[in-house]
Protein backbone atom coordinates (compact mmCIF):
# COMPACT_ATOMS: atom_id res chain seq x y z
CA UNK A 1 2.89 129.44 383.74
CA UNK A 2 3.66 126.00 384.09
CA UNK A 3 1.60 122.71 384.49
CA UNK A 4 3.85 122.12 387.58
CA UNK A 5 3.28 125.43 388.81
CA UNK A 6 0.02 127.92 389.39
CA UNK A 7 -1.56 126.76 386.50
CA UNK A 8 -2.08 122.99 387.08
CA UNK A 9 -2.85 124.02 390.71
CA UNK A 10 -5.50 125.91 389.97
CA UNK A 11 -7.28 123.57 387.83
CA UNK A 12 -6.79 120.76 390.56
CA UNK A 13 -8.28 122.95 392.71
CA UNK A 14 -11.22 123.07 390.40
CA UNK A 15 -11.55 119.20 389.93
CA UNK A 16 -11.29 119.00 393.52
CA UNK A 17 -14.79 120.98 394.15
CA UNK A 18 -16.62 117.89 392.49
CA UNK A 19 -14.41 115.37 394.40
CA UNK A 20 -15.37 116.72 397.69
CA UNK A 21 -19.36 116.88 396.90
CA UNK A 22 -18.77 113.03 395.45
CA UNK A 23 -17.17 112.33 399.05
CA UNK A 24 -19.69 114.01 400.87
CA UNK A 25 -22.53 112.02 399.32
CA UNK A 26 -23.99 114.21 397.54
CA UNK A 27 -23.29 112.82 393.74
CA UNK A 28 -27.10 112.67 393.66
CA UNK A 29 -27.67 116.14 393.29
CA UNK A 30 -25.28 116.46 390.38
CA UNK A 31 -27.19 114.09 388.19
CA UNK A 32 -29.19 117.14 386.95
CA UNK A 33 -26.61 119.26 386.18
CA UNK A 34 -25.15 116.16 384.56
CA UNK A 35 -28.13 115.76 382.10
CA UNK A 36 -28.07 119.48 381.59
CA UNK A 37 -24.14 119.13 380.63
CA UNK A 38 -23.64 121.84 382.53
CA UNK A 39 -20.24 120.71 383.69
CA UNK A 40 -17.12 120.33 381.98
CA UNK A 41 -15.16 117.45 380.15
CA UNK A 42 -13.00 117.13 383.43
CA UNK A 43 -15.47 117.07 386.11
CA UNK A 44 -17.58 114.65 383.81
CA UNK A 45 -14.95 112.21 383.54
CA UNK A 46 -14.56 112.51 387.67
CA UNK A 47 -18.33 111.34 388.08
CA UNK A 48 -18.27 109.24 385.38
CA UNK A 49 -15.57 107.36 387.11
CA UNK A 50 -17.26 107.68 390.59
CA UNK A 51 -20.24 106.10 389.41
CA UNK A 52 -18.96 103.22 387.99
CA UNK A 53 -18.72 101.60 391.53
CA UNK A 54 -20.75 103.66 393.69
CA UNK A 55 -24.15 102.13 395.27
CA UNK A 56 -25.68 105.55 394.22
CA UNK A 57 -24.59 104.65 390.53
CA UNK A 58 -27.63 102.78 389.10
CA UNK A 59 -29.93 106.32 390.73
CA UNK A 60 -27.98 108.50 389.71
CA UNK A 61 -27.95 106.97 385.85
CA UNK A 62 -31.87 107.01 386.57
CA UNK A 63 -32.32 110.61 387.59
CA UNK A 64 -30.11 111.09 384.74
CA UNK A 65 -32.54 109.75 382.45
CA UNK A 66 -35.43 110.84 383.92
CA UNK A 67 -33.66 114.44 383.52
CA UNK A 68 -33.10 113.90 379.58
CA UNK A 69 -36.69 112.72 379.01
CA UNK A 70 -38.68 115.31 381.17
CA UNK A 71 -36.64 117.75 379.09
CA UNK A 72 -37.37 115.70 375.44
CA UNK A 73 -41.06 115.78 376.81
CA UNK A 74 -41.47 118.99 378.25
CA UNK A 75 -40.04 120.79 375.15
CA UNK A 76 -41.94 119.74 372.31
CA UNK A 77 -42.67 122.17 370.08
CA UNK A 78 -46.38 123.60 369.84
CA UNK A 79 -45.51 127.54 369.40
CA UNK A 80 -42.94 129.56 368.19
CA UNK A 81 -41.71 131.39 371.44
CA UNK A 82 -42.14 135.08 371.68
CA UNK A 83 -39.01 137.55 370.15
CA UNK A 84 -35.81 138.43 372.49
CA UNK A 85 -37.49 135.33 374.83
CA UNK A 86 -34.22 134.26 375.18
CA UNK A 87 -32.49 137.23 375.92
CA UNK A 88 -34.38 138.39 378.29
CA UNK A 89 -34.29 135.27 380.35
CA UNK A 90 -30.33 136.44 380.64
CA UNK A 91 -31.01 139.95 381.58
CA UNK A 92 -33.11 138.89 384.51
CA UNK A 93 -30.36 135.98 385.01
CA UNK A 94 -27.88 139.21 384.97
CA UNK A 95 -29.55 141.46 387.12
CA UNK A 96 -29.89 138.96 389.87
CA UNK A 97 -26.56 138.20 390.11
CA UNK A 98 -25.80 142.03 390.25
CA UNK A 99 -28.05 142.59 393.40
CA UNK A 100 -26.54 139.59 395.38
CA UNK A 101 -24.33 141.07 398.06
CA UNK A 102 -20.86 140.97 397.68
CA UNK A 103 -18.79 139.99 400.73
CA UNK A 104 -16.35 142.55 402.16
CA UNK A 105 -12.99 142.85 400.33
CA UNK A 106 -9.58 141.94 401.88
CA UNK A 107 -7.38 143.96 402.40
CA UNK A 108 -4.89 143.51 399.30
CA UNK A 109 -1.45 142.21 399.67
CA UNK A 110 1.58 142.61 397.34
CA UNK A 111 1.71 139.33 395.07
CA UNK A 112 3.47 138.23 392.44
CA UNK A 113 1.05 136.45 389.28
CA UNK A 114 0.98 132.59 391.17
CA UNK A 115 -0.22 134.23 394.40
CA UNK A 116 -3.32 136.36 392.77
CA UNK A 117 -4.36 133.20 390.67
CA UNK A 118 -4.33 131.04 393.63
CA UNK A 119 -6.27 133.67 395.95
CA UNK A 120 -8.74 134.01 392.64
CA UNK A 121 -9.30 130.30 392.74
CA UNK A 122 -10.20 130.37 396.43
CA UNK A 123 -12.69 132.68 395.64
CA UNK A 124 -13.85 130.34 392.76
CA UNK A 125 -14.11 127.31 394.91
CA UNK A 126 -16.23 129.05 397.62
CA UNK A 127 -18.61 130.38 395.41
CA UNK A 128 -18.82 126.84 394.03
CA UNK A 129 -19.81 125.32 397.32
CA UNK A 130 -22.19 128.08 397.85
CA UNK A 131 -24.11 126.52 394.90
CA UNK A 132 -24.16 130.40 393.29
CA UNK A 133 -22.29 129.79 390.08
CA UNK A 134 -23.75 126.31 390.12
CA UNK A 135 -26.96 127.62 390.52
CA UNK A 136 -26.68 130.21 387.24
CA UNK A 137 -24.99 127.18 385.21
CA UNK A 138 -28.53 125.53 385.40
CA UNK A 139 -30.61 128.92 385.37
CA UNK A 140 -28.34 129.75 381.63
CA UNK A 141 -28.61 126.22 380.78
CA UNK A 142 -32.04 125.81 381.25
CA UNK A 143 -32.70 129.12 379.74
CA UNK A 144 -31.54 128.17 376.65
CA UNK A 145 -33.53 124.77 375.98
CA UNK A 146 -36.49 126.85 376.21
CA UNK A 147 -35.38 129.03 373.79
CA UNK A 148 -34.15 126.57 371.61
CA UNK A 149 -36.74 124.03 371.85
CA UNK A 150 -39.20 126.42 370.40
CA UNK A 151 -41.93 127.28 372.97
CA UNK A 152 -42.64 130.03 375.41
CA UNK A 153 -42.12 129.69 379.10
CA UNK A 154 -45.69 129.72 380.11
CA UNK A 155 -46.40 126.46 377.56
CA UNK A 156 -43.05 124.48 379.49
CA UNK A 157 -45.26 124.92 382.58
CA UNK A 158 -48.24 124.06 381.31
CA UNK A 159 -50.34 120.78 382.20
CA UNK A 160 -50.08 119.39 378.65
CA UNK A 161 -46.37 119.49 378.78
CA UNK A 162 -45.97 117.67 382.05
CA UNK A 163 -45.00 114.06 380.88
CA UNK A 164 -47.56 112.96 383.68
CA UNK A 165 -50.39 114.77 382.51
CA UNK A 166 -49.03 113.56 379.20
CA UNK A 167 -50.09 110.50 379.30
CA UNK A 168 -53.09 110.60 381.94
CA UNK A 169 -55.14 112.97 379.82
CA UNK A 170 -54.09 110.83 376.78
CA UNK A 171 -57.23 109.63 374.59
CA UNK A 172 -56.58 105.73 374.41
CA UNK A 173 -55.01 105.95 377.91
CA UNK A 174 -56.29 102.45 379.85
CA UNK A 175 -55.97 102.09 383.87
CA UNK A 176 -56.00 99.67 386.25
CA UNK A 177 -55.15 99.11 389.89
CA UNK A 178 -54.15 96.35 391.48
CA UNK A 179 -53.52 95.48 395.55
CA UNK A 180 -49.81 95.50 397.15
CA UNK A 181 -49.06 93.02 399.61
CA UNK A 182 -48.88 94.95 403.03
CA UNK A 183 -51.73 97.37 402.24
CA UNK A 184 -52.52 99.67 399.36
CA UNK A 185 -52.53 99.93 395.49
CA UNK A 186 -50.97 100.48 392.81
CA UNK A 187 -52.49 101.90 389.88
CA UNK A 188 -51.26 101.85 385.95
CA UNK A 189 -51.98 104.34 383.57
CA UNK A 190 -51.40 103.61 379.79
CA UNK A 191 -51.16 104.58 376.25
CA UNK A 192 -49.94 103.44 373.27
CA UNK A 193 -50.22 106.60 372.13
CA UNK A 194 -47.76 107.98 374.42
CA UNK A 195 -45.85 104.96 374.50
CA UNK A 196 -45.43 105.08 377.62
CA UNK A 197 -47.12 104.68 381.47
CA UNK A 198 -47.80 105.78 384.84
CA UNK A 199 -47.30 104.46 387.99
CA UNK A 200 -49.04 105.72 390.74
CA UNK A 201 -48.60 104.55 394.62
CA UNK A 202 -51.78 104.80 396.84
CA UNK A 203 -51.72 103.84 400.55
CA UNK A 204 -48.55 102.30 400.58
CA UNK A 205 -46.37 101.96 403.67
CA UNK A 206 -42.41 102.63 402.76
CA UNK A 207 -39.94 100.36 402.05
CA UNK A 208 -38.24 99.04 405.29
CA UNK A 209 -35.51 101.05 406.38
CA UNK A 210 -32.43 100.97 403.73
CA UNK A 211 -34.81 99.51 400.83
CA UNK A 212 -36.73 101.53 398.11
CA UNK A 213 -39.40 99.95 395.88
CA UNK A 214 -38.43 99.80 392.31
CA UNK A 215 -39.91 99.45 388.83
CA UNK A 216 -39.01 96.99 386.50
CA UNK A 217 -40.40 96.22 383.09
CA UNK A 218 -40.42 93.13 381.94
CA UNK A 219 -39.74 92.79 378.05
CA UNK A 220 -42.02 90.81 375.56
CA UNK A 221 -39.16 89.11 374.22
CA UNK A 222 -38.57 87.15 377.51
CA UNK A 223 -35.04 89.51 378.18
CA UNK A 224 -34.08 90.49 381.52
CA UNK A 225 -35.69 92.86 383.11
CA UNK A 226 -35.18 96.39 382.57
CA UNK A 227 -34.90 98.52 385.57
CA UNK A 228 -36.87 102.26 385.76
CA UNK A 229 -36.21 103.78 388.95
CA UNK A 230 -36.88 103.89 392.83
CA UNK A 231 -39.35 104.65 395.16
CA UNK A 232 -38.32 105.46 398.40
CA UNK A 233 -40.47 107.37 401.52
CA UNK A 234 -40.72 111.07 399.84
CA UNK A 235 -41.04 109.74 396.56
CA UNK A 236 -43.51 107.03 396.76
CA UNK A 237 -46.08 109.29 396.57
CA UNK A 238 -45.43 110.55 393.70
CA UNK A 239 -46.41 108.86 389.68
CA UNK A 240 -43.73 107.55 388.18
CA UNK A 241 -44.02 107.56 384.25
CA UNK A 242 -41.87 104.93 382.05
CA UNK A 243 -41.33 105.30 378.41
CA UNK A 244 -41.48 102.06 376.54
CA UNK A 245 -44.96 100.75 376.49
CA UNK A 246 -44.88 98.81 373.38
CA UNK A 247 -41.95 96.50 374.25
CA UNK A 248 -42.86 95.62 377.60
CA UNK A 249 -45.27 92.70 378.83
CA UNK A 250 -45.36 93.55 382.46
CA UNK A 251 -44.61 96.25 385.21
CA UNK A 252 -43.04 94.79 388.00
CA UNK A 253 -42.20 96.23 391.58
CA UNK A 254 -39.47 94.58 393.61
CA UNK A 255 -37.85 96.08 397.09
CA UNK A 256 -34.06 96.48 396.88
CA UNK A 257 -31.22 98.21 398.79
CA UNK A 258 -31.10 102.40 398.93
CA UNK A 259 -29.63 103.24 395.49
CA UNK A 260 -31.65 100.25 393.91
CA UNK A 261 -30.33 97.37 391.61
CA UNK A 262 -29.04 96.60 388.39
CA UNK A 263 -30.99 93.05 388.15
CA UNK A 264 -33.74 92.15 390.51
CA UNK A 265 -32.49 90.71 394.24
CA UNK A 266 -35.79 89.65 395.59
CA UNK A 267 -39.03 88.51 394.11
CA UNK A 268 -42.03 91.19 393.08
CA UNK A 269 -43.76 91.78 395.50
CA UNK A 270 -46.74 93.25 392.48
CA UNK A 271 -46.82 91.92 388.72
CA UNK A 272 -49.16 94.06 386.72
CA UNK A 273 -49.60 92.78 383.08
CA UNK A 274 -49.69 95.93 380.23
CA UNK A 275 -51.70 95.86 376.75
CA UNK A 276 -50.18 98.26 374.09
C-alpha cells in the first residue's frame, strides 16, 4: 500500500493520538512515559516540538528529569534480583490484560485491505485514549529496569532506595530551617555524601493563584541560576530533593507563573546558603 493511501493514513492517525492529548493540555502527563522512552521516534519528535514553545515546557523538561533520576536512584544495585524476576513480571502483565473485558464485536462487513486497516486503527486509537496500551507500555517498561538494574522488587520499594530517604538518613546529612515571608518554613536537608538536598515546605500558604514556588540553585561560580522545579498547592507539601550539592552556593525560592521559568522573574522571596 501506498504512502498516499491506507498506509500513511494509518500512521497519521497514530501521530494524531499524541497531538490531541498535547491540545487537550495534558502534555504533562506524558513526561513520564517520555523519560521511560516508552514512545516512538515519531511521537517524540511531536512533543519535542510542542515543548519548545509551550508554557508547560520548562515542567515538563523538569518532571522529565526528575523521572530519569528517581529511576538512576531508585535502581542502584545492592542484590542480584531473584531468577525468572523478570519474566514473571510479564506473565502477570499478560494475564491482566487477558481478563480485561473485551467490548462486543461488530457485526463484520465485507472490506477490501484499506477498509480493515483503517477500522483496525480505530480500534488502536481508542484503546490509546483509554490509557490501556499506554498503561502496559509503562507496566513492560518499568518491568524491565527492575530487571535490568539488578535488584528485586521489594528493595525498589524500599526506604533506602527512595532518593528522599536517601539523603535524610544520610550520615553527614546537615539541616536547617529557615522562615518564609507570609508564614512558615522551609527546611534544608544536606549531604555531601549524596551530593545532593532536600527541600521540605512546612506551613506554607500556596502560591497566589496562577504562580508556583520554585527552586533555584545558585552556582558557586557566580553563573545564572539554575532552575529545579515547582511547587504548586498539591505539591508543596511534599520534599523536593536536588542533585548537585557541591556546585551550588545557595538554594533559592522565587514565585513564578504556572509552568515556572527559565530565569528568575521576581526576587526570592527565601535565600538559604548550603555547605558541601
Amino acid at each position: 500500500m501506498s504512502e498516499n493511501t491506507g498506509g500513511g493514513f494509518i500512521r497519521r492517525m497514530f501521530a494524531n493520538d499524541i497531538a490531541t492529548d498535547l491540545a487537550e493540555g495534558r502534555v504533562l502527563e506524558l513526561a513520564e512515559i517520555y523519560a521511560l522512552d516508552a514512545v516512538s521516534d515519531e511521537e517524540r519528535a511531536i512533543i519535542d516540538d510542542f515543548v519548545k514553545t509551550a508554557p508547560e515546557g520548562p515542567e515538563f523538561h523538569e518532571r522529565v528529569r526528575q523521572a530519569r533520576e528517581t529511576l538512576a536512584a531508585g535502581f542502584a544495585p545492592e542484590e542480584e534480583p531473584p531468577a525468572g524476576l523478570f519474566d514473571n513480571i510479564m506473565d502477570r502483565i499478560a494475564k491482566d490484560v487477558a481478563t480485561e473485558p473485551a467490548s462486543a464485536p461488530e457485526t463484520p462487513a465485507a472490506a477490501g485491505p484499506a477498509v480493515d486497516e483503517v477500522a483496525a486503527a480505530r480500534a488502536k486509537r481508542e484503546e490509546r485514549r483509554s490509557g490501556g496500551a499506554r498503561r502496559w507500555i509503562v507496566g513492560a517498561a518499568a518491568a524491565a529496569a527492575i530487571a535490568i538494574g539488578g535488584i528485586g522488587v521489594g528493595s525498589y520499594v524500599s526506604a533506602q532506595n527512595d532518593p528522599v530517604n536517601q539523603v535524610l538518613q544520610a550520615q553527614d546529612v546537615q539541616k536547617q530551617s529557615a522562615a518564609v515571608p507570609g508564614g512558615g518554613t522551609a527546611t534544608i536537608s544536606a549531604s555531601s555524601a549524596k551530593d545532593s538536598f532536600v527541600v521540605l515546605m512546612n506551613g506554607v500558604a500556596p502560591a497566589p493563584e496562577g504562580k508556583v514556588y520554585q527552586l533555584w540553585t545558585l552556582p558557586k561560580d557566580g553563573s545564572a541560576p539554575v532552575p529545579q522545579g515547582t511547587m504548586d498547592a498539591q505539591t508543596l507539601s511534599k520534599p523536593a530533593v536536588v542533585k548537585g550539592l557541591s556546585s551550588a552556593s545557595s538554594v533559592a525560592i522565587t514565585v513564578e507563573p504556572a509552568g515556572g521559568s527559565k530565569a528568575p522573574t521576581t526576587a526570592p522571596v527565601l535565600v538559604v546558603a548550603l555547605s558541601a
